[in-house]
C-alpha atoms as a PDB file:
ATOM      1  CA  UNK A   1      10.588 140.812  17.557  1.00  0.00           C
ATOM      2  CA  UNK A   2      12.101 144.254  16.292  1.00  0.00           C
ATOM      3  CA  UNK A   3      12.015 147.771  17.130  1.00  0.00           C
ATOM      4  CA  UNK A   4      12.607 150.512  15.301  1.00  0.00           C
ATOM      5  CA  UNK A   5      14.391 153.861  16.322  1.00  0.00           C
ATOM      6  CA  UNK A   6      15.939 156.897  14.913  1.00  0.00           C
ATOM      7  CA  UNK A   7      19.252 157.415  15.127  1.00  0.00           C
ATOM      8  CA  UNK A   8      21.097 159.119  16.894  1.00  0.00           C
ATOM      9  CA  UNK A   9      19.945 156.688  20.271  1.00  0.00           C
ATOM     10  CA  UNK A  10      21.425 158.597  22.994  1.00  0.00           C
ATOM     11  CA  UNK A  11      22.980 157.312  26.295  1.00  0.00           C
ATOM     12  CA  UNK A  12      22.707 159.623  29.085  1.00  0.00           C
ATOM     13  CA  UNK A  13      21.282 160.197  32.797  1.00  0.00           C
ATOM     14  CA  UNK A  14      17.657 161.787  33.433  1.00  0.00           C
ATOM     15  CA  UNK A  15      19.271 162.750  37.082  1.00  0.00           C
ATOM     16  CA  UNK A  16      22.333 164.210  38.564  1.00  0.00           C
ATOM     17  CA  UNK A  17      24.047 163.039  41.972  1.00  0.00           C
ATOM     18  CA  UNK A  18      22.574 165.303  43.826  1.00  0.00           C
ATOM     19  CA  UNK A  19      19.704 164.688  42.842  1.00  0.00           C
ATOM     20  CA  UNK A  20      17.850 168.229  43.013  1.00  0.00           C
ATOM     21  CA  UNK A  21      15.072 167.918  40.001  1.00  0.00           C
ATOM     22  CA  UNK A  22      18.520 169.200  37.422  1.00  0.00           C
ATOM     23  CA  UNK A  23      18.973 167.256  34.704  1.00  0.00           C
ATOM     24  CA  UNK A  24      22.807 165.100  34.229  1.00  0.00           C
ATOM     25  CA  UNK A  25      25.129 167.133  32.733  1.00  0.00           C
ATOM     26  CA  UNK A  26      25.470 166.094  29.140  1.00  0.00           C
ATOM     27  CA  UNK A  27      28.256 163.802  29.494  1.00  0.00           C
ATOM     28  CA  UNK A  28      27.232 160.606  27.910  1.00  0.00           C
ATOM     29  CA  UNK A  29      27.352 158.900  24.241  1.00  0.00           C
ATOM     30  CA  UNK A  30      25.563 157.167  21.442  1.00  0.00           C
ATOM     31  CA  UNK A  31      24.496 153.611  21.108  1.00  0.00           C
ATOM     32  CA  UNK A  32      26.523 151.156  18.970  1.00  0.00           C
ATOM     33  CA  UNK A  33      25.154 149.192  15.896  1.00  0.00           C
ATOM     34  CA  UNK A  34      25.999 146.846  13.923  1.00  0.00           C
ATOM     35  CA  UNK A  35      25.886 145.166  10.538  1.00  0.00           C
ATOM     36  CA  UNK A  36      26.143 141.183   9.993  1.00  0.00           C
ATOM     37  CA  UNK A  37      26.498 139.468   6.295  1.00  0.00           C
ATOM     38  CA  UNK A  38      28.121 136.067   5.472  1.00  0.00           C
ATOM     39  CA  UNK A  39      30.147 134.858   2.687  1.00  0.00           C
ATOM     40  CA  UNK A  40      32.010 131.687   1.349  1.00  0.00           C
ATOM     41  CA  UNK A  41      33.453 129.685  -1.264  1.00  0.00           C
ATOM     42  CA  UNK A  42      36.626 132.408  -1.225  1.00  0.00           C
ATOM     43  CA  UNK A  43      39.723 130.968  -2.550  1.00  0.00           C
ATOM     44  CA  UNK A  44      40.810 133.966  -5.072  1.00  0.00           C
ATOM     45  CA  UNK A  45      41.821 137.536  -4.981  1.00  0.00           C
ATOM     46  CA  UNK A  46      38.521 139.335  -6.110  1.00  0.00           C
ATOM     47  CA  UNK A  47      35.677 141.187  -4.160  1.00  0.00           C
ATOM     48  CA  UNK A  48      33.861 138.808  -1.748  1.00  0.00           C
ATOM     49  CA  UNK A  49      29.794 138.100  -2.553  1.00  0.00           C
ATOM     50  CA  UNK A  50      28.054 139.070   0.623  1.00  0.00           C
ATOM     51  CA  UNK A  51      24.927 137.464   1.780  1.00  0.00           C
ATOM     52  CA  UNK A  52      22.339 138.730   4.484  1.00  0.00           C
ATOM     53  CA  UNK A  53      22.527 137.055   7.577  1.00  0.00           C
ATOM     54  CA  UNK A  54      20.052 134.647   7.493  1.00  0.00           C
ATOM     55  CA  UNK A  55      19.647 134.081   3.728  1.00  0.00           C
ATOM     56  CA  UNK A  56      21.423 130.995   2.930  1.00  0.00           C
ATOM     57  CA  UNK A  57      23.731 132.291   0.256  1.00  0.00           C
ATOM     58  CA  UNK A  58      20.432 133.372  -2.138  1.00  0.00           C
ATOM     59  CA  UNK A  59      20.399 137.196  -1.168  1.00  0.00           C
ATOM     60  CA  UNK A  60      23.489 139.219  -2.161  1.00  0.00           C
ATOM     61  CA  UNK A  61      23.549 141.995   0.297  1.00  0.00           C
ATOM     62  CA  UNK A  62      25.576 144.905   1.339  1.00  0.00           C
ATOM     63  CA  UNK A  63      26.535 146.632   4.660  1.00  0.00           C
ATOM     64  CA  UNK A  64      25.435 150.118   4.021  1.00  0.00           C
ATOM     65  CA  UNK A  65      26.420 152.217   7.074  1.00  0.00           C
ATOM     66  CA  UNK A  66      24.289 155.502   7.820  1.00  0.00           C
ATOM     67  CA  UNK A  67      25.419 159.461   6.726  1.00  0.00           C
ATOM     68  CA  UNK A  68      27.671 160.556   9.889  1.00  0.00           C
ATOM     69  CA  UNK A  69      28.521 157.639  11.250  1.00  0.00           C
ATOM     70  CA  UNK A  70      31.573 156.575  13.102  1.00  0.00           C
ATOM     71  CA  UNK A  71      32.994 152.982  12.515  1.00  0.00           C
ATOM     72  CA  UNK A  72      34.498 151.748  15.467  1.00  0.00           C
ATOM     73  CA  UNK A  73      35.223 147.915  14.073  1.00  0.00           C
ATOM     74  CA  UNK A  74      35.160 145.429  11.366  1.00  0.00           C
ATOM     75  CA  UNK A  75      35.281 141.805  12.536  1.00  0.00           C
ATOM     76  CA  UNK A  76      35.598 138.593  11.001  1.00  0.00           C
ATOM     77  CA  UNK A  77      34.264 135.465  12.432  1.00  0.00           C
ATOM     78  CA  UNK A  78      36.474 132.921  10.636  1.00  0.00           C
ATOM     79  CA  UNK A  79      33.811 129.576  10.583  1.00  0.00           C
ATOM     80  CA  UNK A  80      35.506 127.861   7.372  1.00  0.00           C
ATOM     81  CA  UNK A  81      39.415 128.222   7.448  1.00  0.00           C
ATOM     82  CA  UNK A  82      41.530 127.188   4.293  1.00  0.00           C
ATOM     83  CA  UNK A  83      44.438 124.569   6.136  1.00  0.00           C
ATOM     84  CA  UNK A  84      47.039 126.532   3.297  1.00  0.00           C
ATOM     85  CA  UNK A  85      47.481 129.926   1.559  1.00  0.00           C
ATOM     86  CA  UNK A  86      49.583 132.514   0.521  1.00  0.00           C
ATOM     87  CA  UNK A  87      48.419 135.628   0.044  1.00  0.00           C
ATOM     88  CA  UNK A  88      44.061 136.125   1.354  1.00  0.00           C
ATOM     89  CA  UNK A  89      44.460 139.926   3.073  1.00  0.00           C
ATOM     90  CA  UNK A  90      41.150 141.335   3.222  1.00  0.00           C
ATOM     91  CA  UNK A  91      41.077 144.914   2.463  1.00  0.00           C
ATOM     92  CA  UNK A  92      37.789 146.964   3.935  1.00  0.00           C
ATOM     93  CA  UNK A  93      36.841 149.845   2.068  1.00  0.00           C
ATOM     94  CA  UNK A  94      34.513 152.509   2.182  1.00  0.00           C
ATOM     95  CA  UNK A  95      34.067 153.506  -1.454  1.00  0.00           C
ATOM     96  CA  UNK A  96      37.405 153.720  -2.911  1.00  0.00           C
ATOM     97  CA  UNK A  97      39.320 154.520   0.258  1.00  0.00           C
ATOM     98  CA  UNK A  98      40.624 151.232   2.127  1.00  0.00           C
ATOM     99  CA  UNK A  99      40.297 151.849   6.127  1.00  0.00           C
ATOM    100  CA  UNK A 100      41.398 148.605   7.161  1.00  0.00           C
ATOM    101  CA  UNK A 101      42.893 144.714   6.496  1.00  0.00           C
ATOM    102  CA  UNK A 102      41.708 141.880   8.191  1.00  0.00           C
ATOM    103  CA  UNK A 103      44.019 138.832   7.687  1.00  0.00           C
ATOM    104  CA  UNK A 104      42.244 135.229   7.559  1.00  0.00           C
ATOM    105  CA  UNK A 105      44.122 132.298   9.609  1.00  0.00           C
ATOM    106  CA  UNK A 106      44.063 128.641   8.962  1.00  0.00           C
ATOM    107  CA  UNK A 107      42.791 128.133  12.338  1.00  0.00           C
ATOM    108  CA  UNK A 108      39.679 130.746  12.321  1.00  0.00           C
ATOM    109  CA  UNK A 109      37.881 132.185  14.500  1.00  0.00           C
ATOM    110  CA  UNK A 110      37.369 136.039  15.737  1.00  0.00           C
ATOM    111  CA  UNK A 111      39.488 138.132  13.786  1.00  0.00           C
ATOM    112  CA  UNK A 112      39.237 142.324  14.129  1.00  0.00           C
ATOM    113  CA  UNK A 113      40.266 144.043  11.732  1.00  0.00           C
ATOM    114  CA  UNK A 114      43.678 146.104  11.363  1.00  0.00           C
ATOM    115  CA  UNK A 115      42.748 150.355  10.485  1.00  0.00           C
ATOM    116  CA  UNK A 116      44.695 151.702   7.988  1.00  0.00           C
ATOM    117  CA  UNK A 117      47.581 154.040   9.396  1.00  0.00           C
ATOM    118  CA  UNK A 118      46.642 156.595   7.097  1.00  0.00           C
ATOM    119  CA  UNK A 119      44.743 160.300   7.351  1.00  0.00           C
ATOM    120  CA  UNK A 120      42.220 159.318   4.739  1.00  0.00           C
ATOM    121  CA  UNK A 121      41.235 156.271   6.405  1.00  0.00           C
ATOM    122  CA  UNK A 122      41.063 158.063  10.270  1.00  0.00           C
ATOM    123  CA  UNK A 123      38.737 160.468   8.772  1.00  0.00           C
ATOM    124  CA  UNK A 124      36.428 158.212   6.782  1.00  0.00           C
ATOM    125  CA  UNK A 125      36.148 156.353  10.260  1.00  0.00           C
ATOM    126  CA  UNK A 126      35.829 158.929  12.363  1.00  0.00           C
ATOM    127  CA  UNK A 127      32.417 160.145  10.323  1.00  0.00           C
ATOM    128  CA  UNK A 128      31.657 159.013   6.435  1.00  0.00           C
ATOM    129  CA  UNK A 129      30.180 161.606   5.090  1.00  0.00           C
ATOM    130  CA  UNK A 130      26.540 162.964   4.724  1.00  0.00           C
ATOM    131  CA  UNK A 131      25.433 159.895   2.602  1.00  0.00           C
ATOM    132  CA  UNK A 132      25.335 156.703   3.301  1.00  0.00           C
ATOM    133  CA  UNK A 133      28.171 154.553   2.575  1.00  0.00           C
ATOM    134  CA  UNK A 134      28.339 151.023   1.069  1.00  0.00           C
ATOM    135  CA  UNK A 135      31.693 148.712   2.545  1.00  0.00           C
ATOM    136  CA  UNK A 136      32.976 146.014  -0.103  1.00  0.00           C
ATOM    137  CA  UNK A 137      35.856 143.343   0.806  1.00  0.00           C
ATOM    138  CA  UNK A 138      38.236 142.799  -1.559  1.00  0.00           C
ATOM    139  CA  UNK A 139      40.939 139.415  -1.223  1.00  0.00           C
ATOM    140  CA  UNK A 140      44.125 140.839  -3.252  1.00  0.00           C
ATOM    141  CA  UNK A 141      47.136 138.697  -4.353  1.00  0.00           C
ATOM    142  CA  UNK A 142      46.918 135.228  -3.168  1.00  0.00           C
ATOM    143  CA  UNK A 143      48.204 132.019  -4.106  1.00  0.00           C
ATOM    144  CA  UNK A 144      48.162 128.257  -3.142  1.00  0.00           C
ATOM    145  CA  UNK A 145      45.197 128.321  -1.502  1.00  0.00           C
ATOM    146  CA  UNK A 146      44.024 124.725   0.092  1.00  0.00           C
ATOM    147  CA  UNK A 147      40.479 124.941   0.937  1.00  0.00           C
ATOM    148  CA  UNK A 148      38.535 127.728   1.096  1.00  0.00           C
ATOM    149  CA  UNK A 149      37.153 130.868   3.654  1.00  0.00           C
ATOM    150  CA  UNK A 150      33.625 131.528   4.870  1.00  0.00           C
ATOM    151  CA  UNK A 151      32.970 133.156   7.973  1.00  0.00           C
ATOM    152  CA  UNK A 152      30.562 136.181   8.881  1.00  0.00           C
ATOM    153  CA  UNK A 153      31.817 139.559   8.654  1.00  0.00           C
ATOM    154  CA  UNK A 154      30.686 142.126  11.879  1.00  0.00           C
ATOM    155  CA  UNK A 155      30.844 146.045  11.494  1.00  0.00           C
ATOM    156  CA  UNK A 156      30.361 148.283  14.753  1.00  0.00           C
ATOM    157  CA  UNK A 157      29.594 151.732  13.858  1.00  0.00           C
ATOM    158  CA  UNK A 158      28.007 154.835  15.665  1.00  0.00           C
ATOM    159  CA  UNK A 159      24.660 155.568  14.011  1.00  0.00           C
ATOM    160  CA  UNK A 160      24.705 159.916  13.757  1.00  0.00           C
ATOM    161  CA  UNK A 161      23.224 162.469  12.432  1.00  0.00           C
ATOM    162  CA  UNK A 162      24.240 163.006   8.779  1.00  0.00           C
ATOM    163  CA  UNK A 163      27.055 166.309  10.146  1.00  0.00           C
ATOM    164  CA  UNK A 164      28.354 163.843  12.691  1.00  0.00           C
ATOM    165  CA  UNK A 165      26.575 165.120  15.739  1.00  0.00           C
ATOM    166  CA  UNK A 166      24.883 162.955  18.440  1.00  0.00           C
ATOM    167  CA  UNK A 167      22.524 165.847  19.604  1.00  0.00           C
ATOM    168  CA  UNK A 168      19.213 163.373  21.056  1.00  0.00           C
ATOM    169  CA  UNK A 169      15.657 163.302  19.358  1.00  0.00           C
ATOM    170  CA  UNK A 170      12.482 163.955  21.293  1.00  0.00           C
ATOM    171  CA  UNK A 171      13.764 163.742  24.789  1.00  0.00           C
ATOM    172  CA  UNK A 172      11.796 166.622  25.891  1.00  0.00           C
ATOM    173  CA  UNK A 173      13.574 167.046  28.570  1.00  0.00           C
ATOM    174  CA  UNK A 174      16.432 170.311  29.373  1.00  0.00           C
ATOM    175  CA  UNK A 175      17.785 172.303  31.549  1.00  0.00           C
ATOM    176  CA  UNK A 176      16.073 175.848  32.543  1.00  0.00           C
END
């Protein structure tokens, strides 16, 4: 079962504390989403195939996050960890700007994701534009690699409008 919605999904209260008939000061936030696509098989340097979640490795897909969103996370759930390597940093981009590593272990598990320290990257995050916006992961240099890495990749974002804003749809309801 599914619903749909349109972004922005505001979070706020109908009521204040004193509860007089006035509507909550607008003091609240937006909803988080999220993206989910798997991968495997990756023992080189090269952009990682993505799959949909769900698809069994047939369906190449893509996390395309909205116009004006803000990306809060990327993590990787580790399932499939090489026991050796050298090397197997996996840069996040958005476009051709790289907003983040995320650095495989041979144990697995939940990995986040480490933001790039840089002004490019805090601004891409903080809203990406007014189109959408495809991320890629790319493995750079690596080298003896035992084994290989599969895992599911998780990115948190704030669904927006496309200049950024969170101003709510349809509510109907104000302050007069």
């Amino acid at each position: 079962m599914s619903s749909t919605f349109t972004s922005p999904i505001r979070i706020f209260v109908r009521n204040n504390p004193s509860n007089d008939g006035t509507i909550a000061p607008d003091n609240t936030g937006a909803s988080n989403a999220s993206q989910q696509v798997t991968f495997s098989g990756v023992n080189a340097a090269g952009t990682i195939a993505t799959y949909g979640v769900g698809s069994q490795n047939t369906v190449l897909d893509s996390i395309v996050v909205p116009a004006g969103s803000l990306i809060s996370n990327v993590r990787l759930f580790e399932t499939t960890a090489p026991s050796a390597f050298t090397g197997l940093v996996i840069t996040v981009n958005v476009g051709a700007t790289a907003i983040g590593t995320i650095t495989p272990t041979t144990a697995g598990g939940s990995i986040s994701f480490v933001p790039a320290a840089t002004t490019a990257a805090a601004v891409l995050m903080a809203n990406v534009g007014t189109s959408d916006v495809t991320l890629s992961f790319v493995v750079g240099a690596t080298s003896g690699v035992t084994g290989t890495l599969a895992g599911t990749i998780d990115v948190s974002y704030v669904p927006r409008n496309t200049d950024g804003s969170i101003t709510a749809y349809g509510s109907g309801y104000t302050n007069s």
